[in-house]
Each structure stands twice: as C-alpha cells, then as structure tokens.
N, C-alpha and C. Protein backbone atom coordinates (compact mmCIF):
# COMPACT_ATOMS: atom_id res chain seq x y z
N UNK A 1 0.84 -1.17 0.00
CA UNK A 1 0.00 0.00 0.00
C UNK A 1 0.89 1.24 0.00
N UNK A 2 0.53 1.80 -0.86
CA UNK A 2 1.10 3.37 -0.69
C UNK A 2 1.00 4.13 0.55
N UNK A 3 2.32 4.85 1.05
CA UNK A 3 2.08 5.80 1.84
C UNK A 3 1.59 7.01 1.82
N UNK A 4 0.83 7.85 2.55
CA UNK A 4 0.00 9.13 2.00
C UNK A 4 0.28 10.13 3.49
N UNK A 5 0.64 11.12 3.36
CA UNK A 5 0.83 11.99 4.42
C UNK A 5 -0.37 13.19 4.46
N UNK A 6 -0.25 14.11 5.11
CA UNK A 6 -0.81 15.12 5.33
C UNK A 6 -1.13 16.01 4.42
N UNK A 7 0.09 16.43 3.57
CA UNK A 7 0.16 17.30 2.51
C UNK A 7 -1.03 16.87 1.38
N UNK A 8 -0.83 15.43 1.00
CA UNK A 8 -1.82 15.02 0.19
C UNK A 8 -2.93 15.25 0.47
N UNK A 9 -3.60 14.49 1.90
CA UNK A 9 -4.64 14.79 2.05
C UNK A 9 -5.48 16.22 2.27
N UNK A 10 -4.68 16.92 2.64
CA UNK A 10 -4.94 18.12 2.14
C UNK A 10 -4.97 18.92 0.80
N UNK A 11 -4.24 18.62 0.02
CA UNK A 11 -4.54 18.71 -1.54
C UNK A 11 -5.66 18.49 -1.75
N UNK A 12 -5.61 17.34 -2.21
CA UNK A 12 -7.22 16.11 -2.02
C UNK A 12 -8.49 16.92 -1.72
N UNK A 13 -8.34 17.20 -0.44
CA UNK A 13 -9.69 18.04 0.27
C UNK A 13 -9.55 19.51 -0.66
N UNK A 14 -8.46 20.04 -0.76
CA UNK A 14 -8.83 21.53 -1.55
C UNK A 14 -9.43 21.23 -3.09
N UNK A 15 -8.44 20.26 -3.66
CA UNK A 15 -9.16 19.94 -5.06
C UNK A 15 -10.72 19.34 -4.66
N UNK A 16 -10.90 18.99 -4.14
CA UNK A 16 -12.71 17.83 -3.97
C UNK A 16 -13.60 19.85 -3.85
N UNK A 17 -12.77 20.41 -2.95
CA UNK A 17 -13.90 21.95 -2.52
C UNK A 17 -14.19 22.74 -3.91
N UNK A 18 -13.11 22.18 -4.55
CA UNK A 18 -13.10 23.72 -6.13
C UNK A 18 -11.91 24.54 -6.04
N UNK A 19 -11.04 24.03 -5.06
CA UNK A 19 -9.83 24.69 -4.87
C UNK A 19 -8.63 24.68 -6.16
N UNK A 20 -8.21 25.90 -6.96
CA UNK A 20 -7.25 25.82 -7.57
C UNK A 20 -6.43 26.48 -7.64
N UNK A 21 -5.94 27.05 -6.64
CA UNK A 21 -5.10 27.95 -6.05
C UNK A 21 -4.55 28.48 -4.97
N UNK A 22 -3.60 28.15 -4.47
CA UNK A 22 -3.06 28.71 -3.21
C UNK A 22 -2.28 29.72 -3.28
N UNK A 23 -2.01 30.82 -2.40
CA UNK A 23 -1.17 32.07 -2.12
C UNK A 23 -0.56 31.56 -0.86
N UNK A 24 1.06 31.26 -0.98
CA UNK A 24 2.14 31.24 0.36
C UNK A 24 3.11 32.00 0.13
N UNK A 25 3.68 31.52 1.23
CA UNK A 25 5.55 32.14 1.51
C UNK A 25 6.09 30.43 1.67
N UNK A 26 6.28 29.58 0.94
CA UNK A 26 7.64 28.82 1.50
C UNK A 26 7.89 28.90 2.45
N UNK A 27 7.75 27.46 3.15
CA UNK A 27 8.03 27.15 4.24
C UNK A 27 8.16 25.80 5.10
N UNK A 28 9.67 25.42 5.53
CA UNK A 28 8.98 23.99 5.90
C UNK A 28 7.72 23.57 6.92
N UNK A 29 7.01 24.08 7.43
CA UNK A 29 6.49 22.83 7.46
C UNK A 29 4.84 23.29 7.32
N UNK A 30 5.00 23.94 5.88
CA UNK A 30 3.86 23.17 5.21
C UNK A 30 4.60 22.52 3.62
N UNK A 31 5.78 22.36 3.86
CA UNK A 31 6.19 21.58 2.42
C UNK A 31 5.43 20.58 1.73
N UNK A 32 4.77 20.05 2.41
CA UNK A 32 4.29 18.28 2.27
C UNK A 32 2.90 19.01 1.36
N UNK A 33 2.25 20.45 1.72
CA UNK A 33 1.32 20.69 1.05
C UNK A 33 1.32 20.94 0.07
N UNK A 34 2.63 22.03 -0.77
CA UNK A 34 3.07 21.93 -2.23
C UNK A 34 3.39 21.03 -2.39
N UNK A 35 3.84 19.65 -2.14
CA UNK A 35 3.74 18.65 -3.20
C UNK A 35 2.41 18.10 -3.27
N UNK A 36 1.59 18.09 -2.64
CA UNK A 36 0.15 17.61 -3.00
C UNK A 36 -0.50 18.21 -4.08
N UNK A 37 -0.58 19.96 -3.60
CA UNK A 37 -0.91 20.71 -4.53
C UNK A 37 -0.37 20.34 -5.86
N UNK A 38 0.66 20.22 -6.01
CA UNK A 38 1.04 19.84 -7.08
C UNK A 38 0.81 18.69 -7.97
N UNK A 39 1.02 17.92 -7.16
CA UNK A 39 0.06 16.19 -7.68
C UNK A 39 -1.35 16.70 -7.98
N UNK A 40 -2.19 17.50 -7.46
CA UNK A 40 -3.60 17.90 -7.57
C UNK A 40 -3.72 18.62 -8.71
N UNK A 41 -2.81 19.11 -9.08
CA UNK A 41 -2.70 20.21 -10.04
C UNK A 41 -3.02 21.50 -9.72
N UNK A 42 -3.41 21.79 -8.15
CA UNK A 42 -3.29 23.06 -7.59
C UNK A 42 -2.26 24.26 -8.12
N UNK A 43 -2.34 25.21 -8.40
CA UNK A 43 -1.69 26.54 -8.88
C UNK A 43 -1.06 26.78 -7.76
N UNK A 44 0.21 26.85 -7.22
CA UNK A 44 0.75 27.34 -6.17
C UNK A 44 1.95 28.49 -6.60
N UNK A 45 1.35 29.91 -6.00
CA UNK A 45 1.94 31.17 -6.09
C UNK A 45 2.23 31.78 -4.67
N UNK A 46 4.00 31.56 -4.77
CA UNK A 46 5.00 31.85 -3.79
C UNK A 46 4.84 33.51 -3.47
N UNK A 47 4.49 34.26 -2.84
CA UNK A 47 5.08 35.45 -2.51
C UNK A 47 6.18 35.80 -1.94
N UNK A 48 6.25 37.03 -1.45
CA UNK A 48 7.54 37.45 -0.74
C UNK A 48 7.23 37.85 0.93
N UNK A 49 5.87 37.48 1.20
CA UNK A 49 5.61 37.47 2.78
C UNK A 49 4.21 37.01 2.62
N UNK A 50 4.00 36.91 4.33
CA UNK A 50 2.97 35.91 4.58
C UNK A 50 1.50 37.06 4.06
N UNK A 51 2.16 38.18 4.66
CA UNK A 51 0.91 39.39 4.77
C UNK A 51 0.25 39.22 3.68
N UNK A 52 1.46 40.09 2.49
CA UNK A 52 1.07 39.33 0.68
C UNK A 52 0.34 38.19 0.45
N UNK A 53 0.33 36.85 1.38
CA UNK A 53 -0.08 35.53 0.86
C UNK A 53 -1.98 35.59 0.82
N UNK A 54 -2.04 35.99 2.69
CA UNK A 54 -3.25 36.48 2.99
C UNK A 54 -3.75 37.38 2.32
N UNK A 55 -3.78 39.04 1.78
CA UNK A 55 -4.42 39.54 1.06
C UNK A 55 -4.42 39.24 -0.53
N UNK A 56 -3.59 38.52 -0.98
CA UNK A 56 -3.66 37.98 -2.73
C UNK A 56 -4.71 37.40 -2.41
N UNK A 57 -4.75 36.17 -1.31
CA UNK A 57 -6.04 35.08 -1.07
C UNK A 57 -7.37 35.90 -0.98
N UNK A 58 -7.30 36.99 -0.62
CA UNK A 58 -8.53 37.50 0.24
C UNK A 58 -8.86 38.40 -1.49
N UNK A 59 -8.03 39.11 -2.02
CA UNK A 59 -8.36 39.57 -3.33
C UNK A 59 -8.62 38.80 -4.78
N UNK A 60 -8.49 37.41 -4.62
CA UNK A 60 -8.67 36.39 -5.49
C UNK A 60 -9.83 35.88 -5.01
N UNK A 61 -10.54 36.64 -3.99
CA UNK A 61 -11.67 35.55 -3.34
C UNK A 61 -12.83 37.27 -3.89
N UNK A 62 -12.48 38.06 -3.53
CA UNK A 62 -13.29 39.28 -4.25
C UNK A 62 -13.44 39.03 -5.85
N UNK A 63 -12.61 38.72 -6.46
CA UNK A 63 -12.56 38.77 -7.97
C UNK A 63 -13.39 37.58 -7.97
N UNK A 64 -13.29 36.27 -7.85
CA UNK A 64 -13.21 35.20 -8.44
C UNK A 64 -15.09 34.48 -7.69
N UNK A 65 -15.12 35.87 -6.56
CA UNK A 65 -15.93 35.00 -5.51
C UNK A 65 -15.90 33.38 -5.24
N UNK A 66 -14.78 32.66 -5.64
CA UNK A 66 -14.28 31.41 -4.96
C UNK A 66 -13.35 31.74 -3.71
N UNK A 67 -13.35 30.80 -3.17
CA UNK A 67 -12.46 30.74 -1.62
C UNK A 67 -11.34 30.62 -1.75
N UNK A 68 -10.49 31.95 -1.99
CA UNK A 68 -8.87 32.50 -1.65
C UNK A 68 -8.67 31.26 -0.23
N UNK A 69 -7.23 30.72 -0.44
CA UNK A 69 -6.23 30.14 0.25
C UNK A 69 -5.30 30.72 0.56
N UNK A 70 -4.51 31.12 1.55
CA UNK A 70 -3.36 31.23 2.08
C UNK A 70 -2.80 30.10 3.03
N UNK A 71 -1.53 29.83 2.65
CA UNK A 71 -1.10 28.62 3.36
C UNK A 71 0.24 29.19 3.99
N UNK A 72 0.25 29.16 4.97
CA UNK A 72 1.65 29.80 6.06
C UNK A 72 2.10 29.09 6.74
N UNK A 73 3.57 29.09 7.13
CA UNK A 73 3.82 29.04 8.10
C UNK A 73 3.18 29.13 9.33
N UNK A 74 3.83 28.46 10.10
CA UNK A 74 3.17 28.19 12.09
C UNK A 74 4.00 29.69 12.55
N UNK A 75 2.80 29.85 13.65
CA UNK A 75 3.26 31.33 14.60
C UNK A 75 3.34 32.38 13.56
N UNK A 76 4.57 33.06 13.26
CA UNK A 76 4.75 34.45 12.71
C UNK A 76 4.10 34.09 11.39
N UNK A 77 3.89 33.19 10.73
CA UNK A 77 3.26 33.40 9.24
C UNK A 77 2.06 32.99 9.61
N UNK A 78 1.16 32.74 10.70
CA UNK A 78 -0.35 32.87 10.65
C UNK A 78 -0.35 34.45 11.45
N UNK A 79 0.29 34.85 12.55
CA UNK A 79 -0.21 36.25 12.82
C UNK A 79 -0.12 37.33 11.56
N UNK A 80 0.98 37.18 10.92
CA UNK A 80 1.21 38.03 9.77
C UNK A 80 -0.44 38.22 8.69
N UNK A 81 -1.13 37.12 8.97
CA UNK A 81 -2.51 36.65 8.29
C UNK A 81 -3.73 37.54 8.58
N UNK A 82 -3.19 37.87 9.89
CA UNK A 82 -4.18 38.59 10.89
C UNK A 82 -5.60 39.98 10.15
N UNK A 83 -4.64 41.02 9.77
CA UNK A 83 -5.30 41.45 8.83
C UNK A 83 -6.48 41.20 7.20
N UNK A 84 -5.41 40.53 6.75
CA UNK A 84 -5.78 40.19 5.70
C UNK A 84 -7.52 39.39 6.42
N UNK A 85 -7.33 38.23 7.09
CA UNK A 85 -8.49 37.30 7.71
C UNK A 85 -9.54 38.84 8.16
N UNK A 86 -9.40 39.26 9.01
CA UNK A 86 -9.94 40.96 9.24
C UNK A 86 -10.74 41.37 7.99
N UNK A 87 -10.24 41.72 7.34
CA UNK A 87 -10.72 41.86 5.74
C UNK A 87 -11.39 41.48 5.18
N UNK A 88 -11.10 39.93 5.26
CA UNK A 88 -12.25 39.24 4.96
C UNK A 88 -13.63 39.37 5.02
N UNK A 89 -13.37 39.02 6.71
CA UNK A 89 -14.63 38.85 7.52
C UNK A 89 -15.05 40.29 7.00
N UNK A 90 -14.64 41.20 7.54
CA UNK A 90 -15.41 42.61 7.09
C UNK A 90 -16.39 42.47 5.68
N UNK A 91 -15.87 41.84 4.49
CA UNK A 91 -16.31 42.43 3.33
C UNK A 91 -17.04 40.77 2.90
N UNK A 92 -16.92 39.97 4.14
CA UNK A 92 -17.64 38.80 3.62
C UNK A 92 -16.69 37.92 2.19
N UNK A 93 -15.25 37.87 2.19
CA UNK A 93 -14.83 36.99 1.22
C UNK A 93 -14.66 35.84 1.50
N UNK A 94 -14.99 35.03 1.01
CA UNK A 94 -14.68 33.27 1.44
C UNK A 94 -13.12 33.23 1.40
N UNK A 95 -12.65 32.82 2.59
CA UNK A 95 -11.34 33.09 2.67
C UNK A 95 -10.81 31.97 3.64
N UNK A 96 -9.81 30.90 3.08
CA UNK A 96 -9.25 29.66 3.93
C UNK A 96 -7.36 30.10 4.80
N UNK A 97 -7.29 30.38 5.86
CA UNK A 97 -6.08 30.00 5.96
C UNK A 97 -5.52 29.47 6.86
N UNK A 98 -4.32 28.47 5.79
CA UNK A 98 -3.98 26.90 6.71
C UNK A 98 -2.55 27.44 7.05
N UNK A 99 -2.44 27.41 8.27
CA UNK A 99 -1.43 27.60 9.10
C UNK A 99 -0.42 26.34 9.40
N UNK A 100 0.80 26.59 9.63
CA UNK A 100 1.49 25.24 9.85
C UNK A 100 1.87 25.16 11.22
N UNK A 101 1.93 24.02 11.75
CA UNK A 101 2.18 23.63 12.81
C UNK A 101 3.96 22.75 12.94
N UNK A 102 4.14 23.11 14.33
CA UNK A 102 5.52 22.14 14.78
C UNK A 102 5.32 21.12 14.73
N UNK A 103 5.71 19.45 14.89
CA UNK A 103 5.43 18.64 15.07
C UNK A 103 4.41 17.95 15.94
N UNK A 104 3.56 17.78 16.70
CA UNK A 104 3.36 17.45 18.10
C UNK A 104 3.86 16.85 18.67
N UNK A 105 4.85 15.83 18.37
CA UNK A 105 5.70 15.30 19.58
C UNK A 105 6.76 16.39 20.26
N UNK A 106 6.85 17.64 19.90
CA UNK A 106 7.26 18.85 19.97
C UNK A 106 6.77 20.23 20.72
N UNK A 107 4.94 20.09 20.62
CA UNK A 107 4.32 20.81 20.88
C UNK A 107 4.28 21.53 22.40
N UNK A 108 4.63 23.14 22.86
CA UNK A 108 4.25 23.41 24.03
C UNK A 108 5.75 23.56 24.76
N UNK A 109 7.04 23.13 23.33
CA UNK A 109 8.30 22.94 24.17
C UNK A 109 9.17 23.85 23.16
N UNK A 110 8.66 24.98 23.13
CA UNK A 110 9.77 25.99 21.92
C UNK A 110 9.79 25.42 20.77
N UNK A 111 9.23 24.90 20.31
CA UNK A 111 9.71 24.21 18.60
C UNK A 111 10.05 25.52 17.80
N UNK A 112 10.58 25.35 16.89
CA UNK A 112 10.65 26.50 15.89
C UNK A 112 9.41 27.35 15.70
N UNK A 113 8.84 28.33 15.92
CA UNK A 113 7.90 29.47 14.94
C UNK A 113 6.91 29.04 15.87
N UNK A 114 7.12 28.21 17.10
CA UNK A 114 5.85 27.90 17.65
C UNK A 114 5.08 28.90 18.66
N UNK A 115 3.81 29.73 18.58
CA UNK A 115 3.13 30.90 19.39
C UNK A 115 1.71 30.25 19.71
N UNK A 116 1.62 29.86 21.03
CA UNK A 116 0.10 29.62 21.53
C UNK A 116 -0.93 30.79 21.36
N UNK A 117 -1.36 29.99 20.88
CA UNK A 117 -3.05 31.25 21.16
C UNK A 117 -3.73 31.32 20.01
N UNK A 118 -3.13 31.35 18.52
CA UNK A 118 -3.17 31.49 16.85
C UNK A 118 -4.89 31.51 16.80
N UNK A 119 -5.40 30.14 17.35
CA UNK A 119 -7.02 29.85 17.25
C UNK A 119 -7.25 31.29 17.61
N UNK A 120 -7.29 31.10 18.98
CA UNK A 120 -7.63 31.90 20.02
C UNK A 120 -8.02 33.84 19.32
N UNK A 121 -6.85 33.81 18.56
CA UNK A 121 -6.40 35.59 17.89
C UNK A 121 -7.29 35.82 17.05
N UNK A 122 -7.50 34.54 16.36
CA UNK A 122 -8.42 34.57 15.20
C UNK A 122 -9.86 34.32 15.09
N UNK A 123 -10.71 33.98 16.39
CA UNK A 123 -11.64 33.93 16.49
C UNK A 123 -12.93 35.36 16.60
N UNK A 124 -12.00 36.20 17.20
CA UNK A 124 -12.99 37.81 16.77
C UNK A 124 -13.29 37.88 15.25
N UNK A 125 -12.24 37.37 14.48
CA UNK A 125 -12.00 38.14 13.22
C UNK A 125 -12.73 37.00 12.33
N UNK A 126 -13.42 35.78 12.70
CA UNK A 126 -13.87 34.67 12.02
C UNK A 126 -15.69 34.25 12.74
C-alpha cells in the first residue's frame, strides 16, 4: 500500500472543494502541502511574505468569488494573516487560511515558529 501523508490529504480536500489555487511564503512545514498541490494540479503562487499571501487570497476571493487560500507558516506566518483574515470577515470573502504547525511530539516545548493562542487571535476576526 502506498504511503499518503498530510500534505496530500490536504490537496485532495482543496481539489474535492473547487480549490485551484493557493497564495504562500515557503516554508517547511507546510512543504508536504506543495507537493500535493502539485500532484492535484493546484496553482501554487509563492510570494515574498505571509501578509502578501493572505491579502492575494482575500483579493482572489473578491474577484473570483471562490475561496482564496493562504497557506503559512506556524506562529509568525499565521499572525502576519491577521489582517488580511480581518478583511475578509469585514467584506464577507470566502477566505481559507492553513497555518502550519511544529510537530506534536514537539508541541508546548519551543519548537521552531511555535506561538500559543493562533485559534484563540483569530476567532474575533472569524
């Protein structure tokens, strides 16, 4: 049997929604998701920050009225999101963004980029 990780199944689920496009910044650890995307045939467009990733998503979701993606980095590349998600909600755009996480066998112990609360920040604004 083939092995299938995370990244895929997440592809998978964006292609099954109507998903053909994501807005990121590079980053490990959502790597595993550009290669799915890619197997999916997802459009994946790199920016030069997370902020950029979130409002391309949120302005591809005004144009297109389909559901803008931003895919970030864990901690500083989901707060960087903050706005853009803001925006959203304000103007009503269907707007997805998948944040990356540390490992969990890791979790709660400094991992790289790791900031408690992310849900928590984003729940006024959702």
């Amino acid at each position: 049997m083939a092995q299938i990780d995370g990244g895929d199944i997440v592809a998978r689920m964006l292609k099954r929604e109507g998903i053909d496009t994501i807005f990121t910044l590079s980053g490990g650890h959502i790597q595993n998701i550009y290669d799915g995307c890619l197997d999916e045939g997802i459009r994946v467009i790199d920016t030069r920050h997370e902020q950029s990733a979130g409002h391309a998503a949120e302005g591809y979701s005004r144009l297109t009225r389909k559901c803008g993606v931003a895919v970030v980095t864990a901690g500083p590349g989901v707060t960087d999101t903050v706005t853009a998600v803001a925006t959203a909600y304000q103007n009503a755009s269907p707007l997805l963004v998948i944040g990356g996480a540390a490992p969990l066998r890791t979790s709660l112990m400094g991992a790289l980029q790791e900031i408690p609360g992310t849900v928590e920040m984003m729940r006024p604004i959702t």
